[in-house]
Protein backbone atom coordinates (compact mmCIF):
# COMPACT_ATOMS: atom_id res chain seq x y z
CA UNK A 1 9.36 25.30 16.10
CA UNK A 2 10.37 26.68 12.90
CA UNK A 3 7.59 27.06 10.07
CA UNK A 4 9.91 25.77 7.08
CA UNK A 5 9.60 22.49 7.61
CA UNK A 6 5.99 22.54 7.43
CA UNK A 7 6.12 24.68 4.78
CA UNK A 8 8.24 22.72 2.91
CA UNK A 9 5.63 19.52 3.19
CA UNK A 10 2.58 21.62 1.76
CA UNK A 11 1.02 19.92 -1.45
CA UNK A 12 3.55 16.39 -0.28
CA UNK A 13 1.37 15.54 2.89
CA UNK A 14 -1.97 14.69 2.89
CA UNK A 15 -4.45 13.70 5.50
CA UNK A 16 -8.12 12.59 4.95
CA UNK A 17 -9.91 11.77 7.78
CA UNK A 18 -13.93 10.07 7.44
CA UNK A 19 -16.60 9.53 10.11
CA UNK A 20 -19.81 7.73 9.19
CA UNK A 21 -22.57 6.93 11.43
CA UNK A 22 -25.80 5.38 10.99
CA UNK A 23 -28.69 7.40 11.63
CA UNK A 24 -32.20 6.02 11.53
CA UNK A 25 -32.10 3.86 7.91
CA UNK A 26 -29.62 5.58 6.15
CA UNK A 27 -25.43 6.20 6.80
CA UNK A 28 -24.33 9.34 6.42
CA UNK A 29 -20.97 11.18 6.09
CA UNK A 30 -20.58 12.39 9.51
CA UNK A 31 -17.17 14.48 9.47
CA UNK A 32 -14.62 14.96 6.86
CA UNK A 33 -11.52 16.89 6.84
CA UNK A 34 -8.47 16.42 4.38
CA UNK A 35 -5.54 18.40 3.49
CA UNK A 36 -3.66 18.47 -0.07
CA UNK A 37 -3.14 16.26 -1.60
CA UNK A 38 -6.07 14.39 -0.86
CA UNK A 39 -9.70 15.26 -1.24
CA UNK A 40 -12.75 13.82 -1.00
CA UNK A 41 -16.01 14.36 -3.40
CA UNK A 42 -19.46 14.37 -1.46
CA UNK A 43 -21.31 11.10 -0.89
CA UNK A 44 -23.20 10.07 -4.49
CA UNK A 45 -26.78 9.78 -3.92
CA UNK A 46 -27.68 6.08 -5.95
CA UNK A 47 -30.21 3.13 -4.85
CA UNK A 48 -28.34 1.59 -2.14
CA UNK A 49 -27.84 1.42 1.47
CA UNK A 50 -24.22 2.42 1.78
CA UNK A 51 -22.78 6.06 2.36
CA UNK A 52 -20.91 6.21 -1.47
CA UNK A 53 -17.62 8.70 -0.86
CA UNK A 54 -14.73 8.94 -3.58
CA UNK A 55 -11.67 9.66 -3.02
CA UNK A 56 -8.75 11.49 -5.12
CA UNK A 57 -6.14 13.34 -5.54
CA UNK A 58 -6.39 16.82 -7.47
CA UNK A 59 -2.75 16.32 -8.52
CA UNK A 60 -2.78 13.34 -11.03
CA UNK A 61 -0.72 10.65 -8.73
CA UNK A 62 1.95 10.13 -6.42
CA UNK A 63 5.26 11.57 -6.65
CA UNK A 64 8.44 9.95 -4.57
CA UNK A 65 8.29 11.61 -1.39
CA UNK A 66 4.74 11.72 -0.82
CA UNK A 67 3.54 11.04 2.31
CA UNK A 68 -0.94 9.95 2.23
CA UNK A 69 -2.41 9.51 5.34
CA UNK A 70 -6.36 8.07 4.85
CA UNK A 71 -8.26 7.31 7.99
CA UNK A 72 -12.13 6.11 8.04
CA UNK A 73 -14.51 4.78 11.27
CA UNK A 74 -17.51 3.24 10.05
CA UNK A 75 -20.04 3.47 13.03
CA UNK A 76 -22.34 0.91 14.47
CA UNK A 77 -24.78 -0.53 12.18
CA UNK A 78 -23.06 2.31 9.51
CA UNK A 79 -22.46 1.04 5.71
CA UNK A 80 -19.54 3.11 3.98
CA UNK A 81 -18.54 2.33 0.31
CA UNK A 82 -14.98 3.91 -0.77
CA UNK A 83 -13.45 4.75 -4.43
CA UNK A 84 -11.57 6.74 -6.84
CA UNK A 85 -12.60 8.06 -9.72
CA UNK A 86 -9.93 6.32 -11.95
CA UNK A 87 -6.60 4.49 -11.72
CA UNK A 88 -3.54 5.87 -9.30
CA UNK A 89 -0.84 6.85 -10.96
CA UNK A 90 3.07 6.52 -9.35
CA UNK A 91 5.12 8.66 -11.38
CA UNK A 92 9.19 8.33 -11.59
CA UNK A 93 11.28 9.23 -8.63
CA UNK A 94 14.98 9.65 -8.09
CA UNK A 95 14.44 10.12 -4.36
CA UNK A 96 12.54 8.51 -1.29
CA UNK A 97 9.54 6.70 -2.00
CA UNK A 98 5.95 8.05 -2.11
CA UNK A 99 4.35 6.06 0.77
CA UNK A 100 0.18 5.74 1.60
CA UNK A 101 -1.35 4.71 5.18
CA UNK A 102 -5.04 3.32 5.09
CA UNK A 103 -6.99 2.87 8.38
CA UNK A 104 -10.23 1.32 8.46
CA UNK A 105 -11.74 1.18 11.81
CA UNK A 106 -14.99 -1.26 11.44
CA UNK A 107 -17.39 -0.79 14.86
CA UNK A 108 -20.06 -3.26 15.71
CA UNK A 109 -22.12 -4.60 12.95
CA UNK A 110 -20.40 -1.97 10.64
CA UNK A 111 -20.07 -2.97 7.22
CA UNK A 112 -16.74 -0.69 4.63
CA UNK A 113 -16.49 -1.71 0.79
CA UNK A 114 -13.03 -0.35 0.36
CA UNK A 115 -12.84 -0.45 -3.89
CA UNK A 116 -10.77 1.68 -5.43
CA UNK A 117 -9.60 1.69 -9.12
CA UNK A 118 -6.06 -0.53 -9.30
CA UNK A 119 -2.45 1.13 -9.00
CA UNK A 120 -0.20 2.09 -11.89
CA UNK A 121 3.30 2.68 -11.15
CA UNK A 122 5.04 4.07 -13.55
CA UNK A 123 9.09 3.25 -15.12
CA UNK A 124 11.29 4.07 -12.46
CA UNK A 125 8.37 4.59 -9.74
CA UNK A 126 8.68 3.78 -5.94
CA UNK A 127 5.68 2.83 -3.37
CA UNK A 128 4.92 1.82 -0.15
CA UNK A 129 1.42 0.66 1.08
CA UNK A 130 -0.14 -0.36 4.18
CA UNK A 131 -4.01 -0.75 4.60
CA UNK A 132 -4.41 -1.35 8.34
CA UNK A 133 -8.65 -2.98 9.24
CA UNK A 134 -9.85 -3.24 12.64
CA UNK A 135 -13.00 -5.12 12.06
CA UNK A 136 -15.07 -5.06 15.23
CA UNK A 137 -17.75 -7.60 16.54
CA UNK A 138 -20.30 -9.02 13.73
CA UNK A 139 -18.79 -5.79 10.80
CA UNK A 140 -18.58 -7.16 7.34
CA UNK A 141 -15.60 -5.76 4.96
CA UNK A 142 -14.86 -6.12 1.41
CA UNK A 143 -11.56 -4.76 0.32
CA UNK A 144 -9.86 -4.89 -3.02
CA UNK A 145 -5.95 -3.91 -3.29
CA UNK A 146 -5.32 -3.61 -7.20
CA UNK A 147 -2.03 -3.19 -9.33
CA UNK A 148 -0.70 -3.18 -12.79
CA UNK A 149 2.87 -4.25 -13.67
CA UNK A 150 3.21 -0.73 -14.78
CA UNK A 151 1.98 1.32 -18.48
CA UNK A 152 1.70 -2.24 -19.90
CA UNK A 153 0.21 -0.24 -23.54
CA UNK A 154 3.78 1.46 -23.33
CA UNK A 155 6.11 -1.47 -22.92
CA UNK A 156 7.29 -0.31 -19.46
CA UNK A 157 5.67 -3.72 -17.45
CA UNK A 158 7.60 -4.52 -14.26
CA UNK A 159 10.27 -1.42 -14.29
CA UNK A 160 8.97 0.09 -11.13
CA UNK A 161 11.97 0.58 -8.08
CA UNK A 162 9.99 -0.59 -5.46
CA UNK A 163 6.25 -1.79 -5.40
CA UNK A 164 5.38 -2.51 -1.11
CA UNK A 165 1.86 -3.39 -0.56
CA UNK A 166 0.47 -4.71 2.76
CA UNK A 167 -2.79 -5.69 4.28
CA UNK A 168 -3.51 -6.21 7.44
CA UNK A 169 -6.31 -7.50 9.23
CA UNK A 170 -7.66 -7.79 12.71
CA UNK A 171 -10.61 -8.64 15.21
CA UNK A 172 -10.90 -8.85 18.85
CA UNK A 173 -9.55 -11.97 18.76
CA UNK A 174 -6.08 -11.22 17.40
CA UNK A 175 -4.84 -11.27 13.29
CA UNK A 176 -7.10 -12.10 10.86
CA UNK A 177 -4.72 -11.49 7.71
CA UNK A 178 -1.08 -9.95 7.19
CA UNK A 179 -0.06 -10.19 3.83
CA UNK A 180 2.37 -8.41 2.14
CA UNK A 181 4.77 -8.48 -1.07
CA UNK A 182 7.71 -6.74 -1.71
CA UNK A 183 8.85 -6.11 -5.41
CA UNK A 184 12.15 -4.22 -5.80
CA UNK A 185 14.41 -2.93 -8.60
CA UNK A 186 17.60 -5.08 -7.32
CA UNK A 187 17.27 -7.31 -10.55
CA UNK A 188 15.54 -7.50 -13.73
CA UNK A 189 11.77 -7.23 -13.02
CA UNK A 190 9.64 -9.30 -15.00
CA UNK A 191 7.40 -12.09 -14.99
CA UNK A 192 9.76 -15.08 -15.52
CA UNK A 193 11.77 -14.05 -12.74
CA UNK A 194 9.60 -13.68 -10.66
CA UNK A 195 7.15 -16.64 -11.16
CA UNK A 196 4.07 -15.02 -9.70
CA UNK A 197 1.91 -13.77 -12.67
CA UNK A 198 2.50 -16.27 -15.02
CA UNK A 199 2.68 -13.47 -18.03
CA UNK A 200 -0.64 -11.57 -16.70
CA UNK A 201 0.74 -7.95 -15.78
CA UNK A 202 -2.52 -7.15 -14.21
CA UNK A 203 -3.17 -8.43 -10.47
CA UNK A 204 -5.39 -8.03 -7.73
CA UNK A 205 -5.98 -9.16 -4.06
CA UNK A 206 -10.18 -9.17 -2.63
CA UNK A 207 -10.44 -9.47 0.87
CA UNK A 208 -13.93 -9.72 2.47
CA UNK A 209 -14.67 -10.26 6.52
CA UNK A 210 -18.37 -12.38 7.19
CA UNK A 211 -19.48 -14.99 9.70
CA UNK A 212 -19.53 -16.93 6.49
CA UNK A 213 -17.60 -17.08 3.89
CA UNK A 214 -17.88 -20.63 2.68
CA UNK A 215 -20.38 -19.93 -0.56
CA UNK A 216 -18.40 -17.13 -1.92
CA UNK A 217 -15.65 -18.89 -2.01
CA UNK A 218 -17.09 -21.75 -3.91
CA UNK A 219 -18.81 -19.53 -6.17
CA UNK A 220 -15.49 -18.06 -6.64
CA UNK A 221 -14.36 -21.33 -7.83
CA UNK A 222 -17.18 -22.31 -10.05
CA UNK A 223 -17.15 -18.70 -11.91
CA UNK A 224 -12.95 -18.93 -12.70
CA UNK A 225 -12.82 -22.27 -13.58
CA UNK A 226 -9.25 -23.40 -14.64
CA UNK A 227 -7.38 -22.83 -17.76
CA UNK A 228 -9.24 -19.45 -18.50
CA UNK A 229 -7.37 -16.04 -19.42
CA UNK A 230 -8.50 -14.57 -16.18
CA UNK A 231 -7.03 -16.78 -13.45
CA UNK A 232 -8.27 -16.35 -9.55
CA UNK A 233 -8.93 -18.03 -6.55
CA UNK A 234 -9.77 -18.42 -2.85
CA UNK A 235 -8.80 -19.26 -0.13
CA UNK A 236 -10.23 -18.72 4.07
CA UNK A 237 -8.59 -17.32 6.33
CA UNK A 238 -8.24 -18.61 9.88
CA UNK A 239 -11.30 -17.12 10.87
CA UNK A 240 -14.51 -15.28 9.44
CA UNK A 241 -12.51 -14.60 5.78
CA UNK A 242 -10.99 -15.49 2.70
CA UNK A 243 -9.09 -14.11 0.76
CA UNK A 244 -9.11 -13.96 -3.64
CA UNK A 245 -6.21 -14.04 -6.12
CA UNK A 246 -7.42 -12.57 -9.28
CA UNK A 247 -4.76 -12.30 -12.27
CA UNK A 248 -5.62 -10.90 -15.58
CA UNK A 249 -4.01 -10.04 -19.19
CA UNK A 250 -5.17 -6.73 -19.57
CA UNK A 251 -6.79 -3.60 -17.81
CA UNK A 252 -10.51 -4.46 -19.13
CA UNK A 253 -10.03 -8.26 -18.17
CA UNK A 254 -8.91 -6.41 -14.84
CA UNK A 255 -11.64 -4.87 -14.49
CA UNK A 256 -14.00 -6.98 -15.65
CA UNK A 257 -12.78 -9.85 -12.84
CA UNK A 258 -13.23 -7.50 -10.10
CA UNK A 259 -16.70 -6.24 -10.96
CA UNK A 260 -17.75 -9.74 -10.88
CA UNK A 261 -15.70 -10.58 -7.43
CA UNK A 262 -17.28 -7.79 -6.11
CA UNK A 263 -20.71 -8.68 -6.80
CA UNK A 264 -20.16 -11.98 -5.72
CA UNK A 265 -18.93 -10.84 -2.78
CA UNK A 266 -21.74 -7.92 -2.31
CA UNK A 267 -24.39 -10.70 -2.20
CA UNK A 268 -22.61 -13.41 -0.16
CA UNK A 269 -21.36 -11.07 2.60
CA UNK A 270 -23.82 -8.42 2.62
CA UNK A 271 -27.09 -9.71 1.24
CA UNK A 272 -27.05 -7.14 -1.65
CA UNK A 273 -27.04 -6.60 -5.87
CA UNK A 274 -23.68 -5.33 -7.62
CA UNK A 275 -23.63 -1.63 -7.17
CA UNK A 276 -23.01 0.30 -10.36
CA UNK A 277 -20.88 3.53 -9.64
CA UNK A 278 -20.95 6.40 -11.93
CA UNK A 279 -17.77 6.86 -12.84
CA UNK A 280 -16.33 9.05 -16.29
């Protein structure tokens, strides 16, 4: 086969591929490989059980045409946390769309936080998502799936082409979760139209697999009470999950909502305190 081709894809397709295992008390970062433009930093040494790996990419964001591949395994009995170091960024395109894969493979009694800084997409921008979980027997997850309407500080909220996230979710059993939302430049994109937001151009989604769910979802409810500027709520799935709305007005509301979500969810699901990561 001819080299051009692959030539041609160099810097557009990247692959990151993580193995942790659990070995004696502590998870560690078993095998790593990536390819441009992904990379991943080495695990950050702070007080807490989980392996703590972030995740970026060296060129500033996603460009139409992109192609990101991410696939992690979490062993048995293994405890992996995954970030970013900032926001994503999905710049303009006049082409194809720039399109990310996630893979999360949970084994027995595993346990992934899967948090990464929310999604920008920029005027004109084009994305497609897919986060795909296999959560084995008795693994714990909490995922969060982040977005703003686009550089709200520069007027440009909901002028993205195409904004395609999915999540899906599944045991032994069968689905747990498929959830998806398509948002598309066929029409005037804004928050009126499209009756979702209700004016808040920052949104989020929090999954989180457990045998039990049931307190953090009330807590959920007791800490976002009604008629507040940060609106979010929860809901179960069909079994061993539930699943959060969380709107907010700006970035630091964003922000703020999620930190709080996640330490809610941190001590329901996995028995732990909010973990503070060191971020610039």
């Amino acid at each position: 086969m001819s080299a051009t081709p692959t030539l041609a894809r160099v810097g557009r397709d990247g692959a990151l591929r993580l193995d942790f295992e659990r070995r004696g008390s502590v998870t560690v970062l078993a095998r790593s490989r990536y390819t441009l433009p992904l990379q991943v930093l080495g695990p950050v040494a702070l007080e807490d059980p989980a392996a703590i790996v972030s995740i970026l990419n060296p060129t500033g964001g996603l460009v139409g045409g992109d192609r990101l591949t991410v696939d992690v395994t979490v062993g048995p009995a293994a405890h992996a946390c995954l970030t970013t170091p900032s926001a994503t960024k999905v710049y303009r395109t006049a082409g194809e769309p720039a399109r990310q894969d996630v893979t999360l493979r949970l084994d027995a009694g595993a346990a992934c936080e899967w948090v990464p800084d929310h999604t920008i997409p920029f005027a004109g921008s084009a994305l497609r998502q897919r986060i795909t979980v296999d959560v084995g027997d008795g693994a714990r997850l909490i995922l969060v799936d982040a977005f703003a309407a686009g550089r709200v500080g520069r007027d440009e909220t909901w002028a993205f082409q195409l904004l395609d996230s999915a999540i899906m979710l599944r045991d032994a059993k069968g689905w747990l979760l498929w959830d998806r939302f398509v948002l598309d430049g066929s029409g005037p994109l804004n928050p009126d139209r499209l009756g979702a937001t209700d004016g808040h151009p920052y949104f989020a989604s929090l999954v989180v697999v457990a045998d039990d769910v049931e307190g953090f979802r009330r807590e959920v409810t007791q800490r976002f009470p009604a008629g507040e500027d940060v609106v979010a709520a929860a809901g179960v799935l069909p079994r061993r999950g539930a699943i959060v709305r969380c709107l907010a007005p700006s970035a630091p509301a964003l922000l703020g909502a999620l930190d709080i979500l996640w330490a809610t969810a941190r001590r329901h699901v996995l028995g732990l305190p909010p973990l503070v990561l060191r971020k610039p």
